[in-house]
N, C-alpha and C. Protein backbone atom coordinates (compact mmCIF):
# COMPACT_ATOMS: atom_id res chain seq x y z
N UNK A 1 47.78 177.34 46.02
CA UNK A 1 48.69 176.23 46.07
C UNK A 1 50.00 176.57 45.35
N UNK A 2 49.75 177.01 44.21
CA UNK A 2 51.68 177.59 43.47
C UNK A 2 52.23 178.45 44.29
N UNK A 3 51.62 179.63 45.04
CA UNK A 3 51.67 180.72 45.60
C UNK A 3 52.59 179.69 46.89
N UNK A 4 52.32 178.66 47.65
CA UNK A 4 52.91 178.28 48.36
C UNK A 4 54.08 177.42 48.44
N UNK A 5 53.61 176.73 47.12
CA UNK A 5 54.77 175.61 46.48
C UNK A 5 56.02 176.56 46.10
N UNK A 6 56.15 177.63 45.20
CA UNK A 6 57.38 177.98 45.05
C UNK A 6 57.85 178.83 46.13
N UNK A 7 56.89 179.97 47.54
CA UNK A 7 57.47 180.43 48.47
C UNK A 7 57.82 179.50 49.42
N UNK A 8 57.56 178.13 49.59
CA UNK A 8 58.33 177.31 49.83
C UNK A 8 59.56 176.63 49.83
N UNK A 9 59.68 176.53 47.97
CA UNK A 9 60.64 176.40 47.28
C UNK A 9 62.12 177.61 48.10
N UNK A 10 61.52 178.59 47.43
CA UNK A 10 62.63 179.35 48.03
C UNK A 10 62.94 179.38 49.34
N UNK A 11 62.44 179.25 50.36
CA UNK A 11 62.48 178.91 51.63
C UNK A 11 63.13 177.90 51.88
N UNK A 12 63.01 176.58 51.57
CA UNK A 12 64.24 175.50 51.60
C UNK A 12 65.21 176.09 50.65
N UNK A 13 65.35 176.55 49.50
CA UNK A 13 66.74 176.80 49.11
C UNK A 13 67.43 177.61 49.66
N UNK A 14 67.16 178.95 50.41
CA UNK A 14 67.73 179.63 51.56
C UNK A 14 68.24 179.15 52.61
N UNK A 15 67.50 178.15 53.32
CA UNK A 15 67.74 178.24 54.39
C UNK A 15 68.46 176.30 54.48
N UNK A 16 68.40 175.86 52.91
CA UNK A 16 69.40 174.75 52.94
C UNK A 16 70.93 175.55 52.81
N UNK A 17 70.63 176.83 51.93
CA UNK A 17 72.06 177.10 51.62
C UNK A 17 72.95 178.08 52.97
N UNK A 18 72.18 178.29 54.01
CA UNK A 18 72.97 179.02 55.49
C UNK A 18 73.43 177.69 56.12
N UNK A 19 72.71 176.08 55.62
CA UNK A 19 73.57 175.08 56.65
C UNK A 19 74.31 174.59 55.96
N UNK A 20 75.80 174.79 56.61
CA UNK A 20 76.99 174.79 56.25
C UNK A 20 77.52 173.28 56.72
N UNK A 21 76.74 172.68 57.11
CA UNK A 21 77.77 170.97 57.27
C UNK A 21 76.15 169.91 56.68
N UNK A 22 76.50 168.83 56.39
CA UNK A 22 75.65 167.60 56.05
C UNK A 22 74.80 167.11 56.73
N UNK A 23 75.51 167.05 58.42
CA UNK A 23 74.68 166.57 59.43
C UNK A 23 73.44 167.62 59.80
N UNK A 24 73.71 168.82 59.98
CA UNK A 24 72.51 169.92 59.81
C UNK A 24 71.68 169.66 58.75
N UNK A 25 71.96 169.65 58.08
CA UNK A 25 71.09 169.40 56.79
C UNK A 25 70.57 167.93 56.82
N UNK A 26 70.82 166.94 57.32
CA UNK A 26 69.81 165.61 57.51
C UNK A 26 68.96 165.81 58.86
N UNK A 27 69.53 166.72 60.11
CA UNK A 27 68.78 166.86 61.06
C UNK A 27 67.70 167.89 60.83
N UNK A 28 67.93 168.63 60.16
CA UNK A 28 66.69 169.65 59.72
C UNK A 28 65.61 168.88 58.90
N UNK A 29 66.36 167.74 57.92
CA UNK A 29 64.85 167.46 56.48
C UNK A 29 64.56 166.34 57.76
N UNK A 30 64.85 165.32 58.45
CA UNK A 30 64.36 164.46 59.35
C UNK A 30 63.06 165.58 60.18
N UNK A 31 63.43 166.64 61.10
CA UNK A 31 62.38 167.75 61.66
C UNK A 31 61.24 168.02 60.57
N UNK A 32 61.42 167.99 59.36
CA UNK A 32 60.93 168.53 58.35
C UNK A 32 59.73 167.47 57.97
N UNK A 33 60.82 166.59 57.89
CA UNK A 33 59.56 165.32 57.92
C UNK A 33 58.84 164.87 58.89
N UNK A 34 58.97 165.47 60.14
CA UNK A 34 58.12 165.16 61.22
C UNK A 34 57.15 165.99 61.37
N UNK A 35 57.35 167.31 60.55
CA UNK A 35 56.11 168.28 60.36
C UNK A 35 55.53 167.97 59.31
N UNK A 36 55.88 167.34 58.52
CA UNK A 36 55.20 167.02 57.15
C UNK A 36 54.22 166.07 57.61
N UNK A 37 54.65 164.98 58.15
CA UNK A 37 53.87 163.51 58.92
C UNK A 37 52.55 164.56 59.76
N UNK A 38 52.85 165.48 60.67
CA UNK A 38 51.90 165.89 61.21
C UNK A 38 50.56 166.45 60.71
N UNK A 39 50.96 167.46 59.17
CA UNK A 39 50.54 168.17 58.54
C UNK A 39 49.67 166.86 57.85
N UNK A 40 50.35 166.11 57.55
CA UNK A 40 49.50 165.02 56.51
C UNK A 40 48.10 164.40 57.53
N UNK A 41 49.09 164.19 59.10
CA UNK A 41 47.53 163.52 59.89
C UNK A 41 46.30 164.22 59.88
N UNK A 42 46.31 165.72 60.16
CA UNK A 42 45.71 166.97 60.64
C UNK A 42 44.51 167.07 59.62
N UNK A 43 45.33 167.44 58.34
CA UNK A 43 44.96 167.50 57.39
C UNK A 43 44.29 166.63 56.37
N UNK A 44 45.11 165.74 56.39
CA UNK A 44 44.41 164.59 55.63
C UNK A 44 45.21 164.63 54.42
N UNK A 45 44.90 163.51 53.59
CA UNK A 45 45.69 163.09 52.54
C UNK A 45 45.12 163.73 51.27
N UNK A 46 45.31 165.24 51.23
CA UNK A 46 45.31 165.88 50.26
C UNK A 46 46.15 166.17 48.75
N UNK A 47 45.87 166.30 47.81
CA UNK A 47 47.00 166.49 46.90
C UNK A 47 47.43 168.49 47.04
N UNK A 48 46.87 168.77 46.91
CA UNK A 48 47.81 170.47 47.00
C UNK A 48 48.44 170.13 48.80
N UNK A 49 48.50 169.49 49.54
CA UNK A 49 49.35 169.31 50.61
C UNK A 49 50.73 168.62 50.21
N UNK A 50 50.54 167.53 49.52
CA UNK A 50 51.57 167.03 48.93
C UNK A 50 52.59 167.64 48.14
N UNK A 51 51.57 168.51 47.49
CA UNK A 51 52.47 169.72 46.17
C UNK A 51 53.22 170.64 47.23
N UNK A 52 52.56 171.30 47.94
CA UNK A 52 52.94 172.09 48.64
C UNK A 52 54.16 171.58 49.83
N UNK A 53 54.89 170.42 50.26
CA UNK A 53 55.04 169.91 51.06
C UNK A 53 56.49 169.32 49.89
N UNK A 54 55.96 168.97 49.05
CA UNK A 54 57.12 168.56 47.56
C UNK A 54 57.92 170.28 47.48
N UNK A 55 57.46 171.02 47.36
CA UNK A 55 58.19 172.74 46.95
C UNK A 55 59.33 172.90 48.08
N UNK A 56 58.76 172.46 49.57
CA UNK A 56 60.01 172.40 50.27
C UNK A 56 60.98 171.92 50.51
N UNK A 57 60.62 170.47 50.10
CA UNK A 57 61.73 169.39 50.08
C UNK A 57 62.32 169.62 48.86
N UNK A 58 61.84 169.93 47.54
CA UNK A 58 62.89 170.35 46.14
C UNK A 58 63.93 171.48 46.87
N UNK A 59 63.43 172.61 46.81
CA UNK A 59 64.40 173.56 47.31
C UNK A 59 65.27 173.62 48.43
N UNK A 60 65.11 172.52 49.20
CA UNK A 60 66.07 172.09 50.27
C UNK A 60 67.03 171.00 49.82
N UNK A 61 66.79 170.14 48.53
CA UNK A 61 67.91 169.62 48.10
C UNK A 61 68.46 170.44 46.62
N UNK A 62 68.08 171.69 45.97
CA UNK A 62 68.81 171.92 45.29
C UNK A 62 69.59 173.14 45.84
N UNK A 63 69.40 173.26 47.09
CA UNK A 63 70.07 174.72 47.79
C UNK A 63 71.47 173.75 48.59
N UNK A 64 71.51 172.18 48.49
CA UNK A 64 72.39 171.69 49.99
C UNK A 64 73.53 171.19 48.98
N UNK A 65 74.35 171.76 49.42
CA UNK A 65 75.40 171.50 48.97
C UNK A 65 76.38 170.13 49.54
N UNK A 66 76.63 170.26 50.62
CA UNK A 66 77.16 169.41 51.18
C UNK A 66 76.49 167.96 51.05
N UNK A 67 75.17 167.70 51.62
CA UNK A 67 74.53 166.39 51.68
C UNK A 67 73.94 165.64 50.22
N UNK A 68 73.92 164.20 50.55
CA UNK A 68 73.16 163.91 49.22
C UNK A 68 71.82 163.52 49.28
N UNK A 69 71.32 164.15 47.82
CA UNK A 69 70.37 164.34 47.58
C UNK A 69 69.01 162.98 48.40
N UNK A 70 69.80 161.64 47.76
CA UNK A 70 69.50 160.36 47.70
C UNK A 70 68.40 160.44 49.69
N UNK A 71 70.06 160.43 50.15
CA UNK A 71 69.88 160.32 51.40
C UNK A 71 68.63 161.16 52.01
N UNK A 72 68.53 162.54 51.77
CA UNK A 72 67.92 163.73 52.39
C UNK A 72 66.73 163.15 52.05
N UNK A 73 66.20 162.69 50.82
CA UNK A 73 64.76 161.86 50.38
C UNK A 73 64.56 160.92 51.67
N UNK A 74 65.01 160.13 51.57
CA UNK A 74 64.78 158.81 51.85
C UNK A 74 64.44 160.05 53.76
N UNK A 75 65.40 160.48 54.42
CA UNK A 75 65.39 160.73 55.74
C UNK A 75 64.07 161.76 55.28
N UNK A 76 63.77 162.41 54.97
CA UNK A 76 62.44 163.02 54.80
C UNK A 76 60.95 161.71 54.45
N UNK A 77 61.34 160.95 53.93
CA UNK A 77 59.90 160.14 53.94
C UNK A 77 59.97 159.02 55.10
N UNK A 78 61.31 158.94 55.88
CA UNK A 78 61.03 158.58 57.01
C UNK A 78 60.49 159.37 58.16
N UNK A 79 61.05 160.29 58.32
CA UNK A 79 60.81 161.52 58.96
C UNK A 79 59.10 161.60 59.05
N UNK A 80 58.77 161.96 57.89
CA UNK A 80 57.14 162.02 57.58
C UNK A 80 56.19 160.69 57.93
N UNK A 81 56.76 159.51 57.91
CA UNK A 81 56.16 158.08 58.23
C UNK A 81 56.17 157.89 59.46
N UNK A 82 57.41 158.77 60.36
CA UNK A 82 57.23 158.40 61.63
C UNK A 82 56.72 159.71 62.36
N UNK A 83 56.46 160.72 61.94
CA UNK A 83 55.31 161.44 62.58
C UNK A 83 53.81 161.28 62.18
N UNK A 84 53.53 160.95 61.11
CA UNK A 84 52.62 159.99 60.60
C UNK A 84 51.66 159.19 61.95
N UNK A 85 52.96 158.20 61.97
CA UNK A 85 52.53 157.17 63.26
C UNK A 85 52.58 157.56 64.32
N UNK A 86 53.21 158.90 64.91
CA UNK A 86 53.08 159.11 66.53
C UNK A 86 51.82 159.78 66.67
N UNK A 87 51.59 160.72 65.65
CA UNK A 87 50.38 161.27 65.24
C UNK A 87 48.74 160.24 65.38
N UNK A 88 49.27 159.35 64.69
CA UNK A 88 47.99 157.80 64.86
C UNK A 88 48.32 157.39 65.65
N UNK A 89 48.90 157.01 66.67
CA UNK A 89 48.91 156.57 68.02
C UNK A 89 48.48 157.33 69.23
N UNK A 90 48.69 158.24 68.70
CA UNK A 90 47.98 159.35 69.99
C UNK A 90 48.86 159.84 71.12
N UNK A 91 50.34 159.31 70.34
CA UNK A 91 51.42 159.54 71.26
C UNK A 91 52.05 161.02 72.03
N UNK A 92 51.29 161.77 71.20
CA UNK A 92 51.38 163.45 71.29
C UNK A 92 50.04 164.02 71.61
N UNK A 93 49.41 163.58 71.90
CA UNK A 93 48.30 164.25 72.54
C UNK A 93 48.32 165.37 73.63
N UNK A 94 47.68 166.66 72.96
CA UNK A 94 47.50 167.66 74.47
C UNK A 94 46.67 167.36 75.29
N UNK A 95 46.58 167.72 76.54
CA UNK A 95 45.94 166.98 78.05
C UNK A 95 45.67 168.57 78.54
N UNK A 96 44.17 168.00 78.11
CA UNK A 96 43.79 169.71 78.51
C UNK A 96 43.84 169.51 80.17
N UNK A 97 44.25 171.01 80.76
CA UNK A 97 43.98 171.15 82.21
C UNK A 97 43.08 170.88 82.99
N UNK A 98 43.15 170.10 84.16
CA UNK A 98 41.17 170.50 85.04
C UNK A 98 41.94 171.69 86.00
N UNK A 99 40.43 172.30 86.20
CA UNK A 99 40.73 173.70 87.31
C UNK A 99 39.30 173.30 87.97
């Protein structure tokens, strides 16, 4: 779990600090939170998921320069609430083939 939380960490601070405008950087943590929402259904409501899932979102707001912090939260726990729910709805479901 540390092993992932801080190669995480660094992973959002890299790759917050190559996006160079604000709007990239809310459209990425929004994506971010839609994998997080997924990860949480799959998985379940674990705590080292949470830790691990917290390491990326820290290092993606202390790497972003441009956006605020405030905002990038809030669009990440929406992000995560509404893949969450497409996830419990069954709105993404794969449809296996007939042959």
């Amino acid at each position: 779990m540390d092993f992932l939380f801080y190669t995480l960490l660094v992973i959002g601070f890299i790759f917050s600090i190559l996006l160079q405008s604000s709007f990239l950087s809310y459209v990425v943590i929004i994506l971010f939170g839609l994998m997080a929402g997924r990860l949480i259904f799959y998985f379940g409501k674990k705590f080292p998921l949470y830790v691990i899932l917290l390491g990326f979102l820290l290092g993606f707001i202390l790497g972003s320069r441009f956006a605020d912090w405030k905002l990038l939260v809030l669009l990440f726990f929406l992000g995560s609430a509404m893949g969450y729910y497409i996830h419990a709805q069954g709105l993404l479901e794969h449809k296996k083939s007939r042959k």
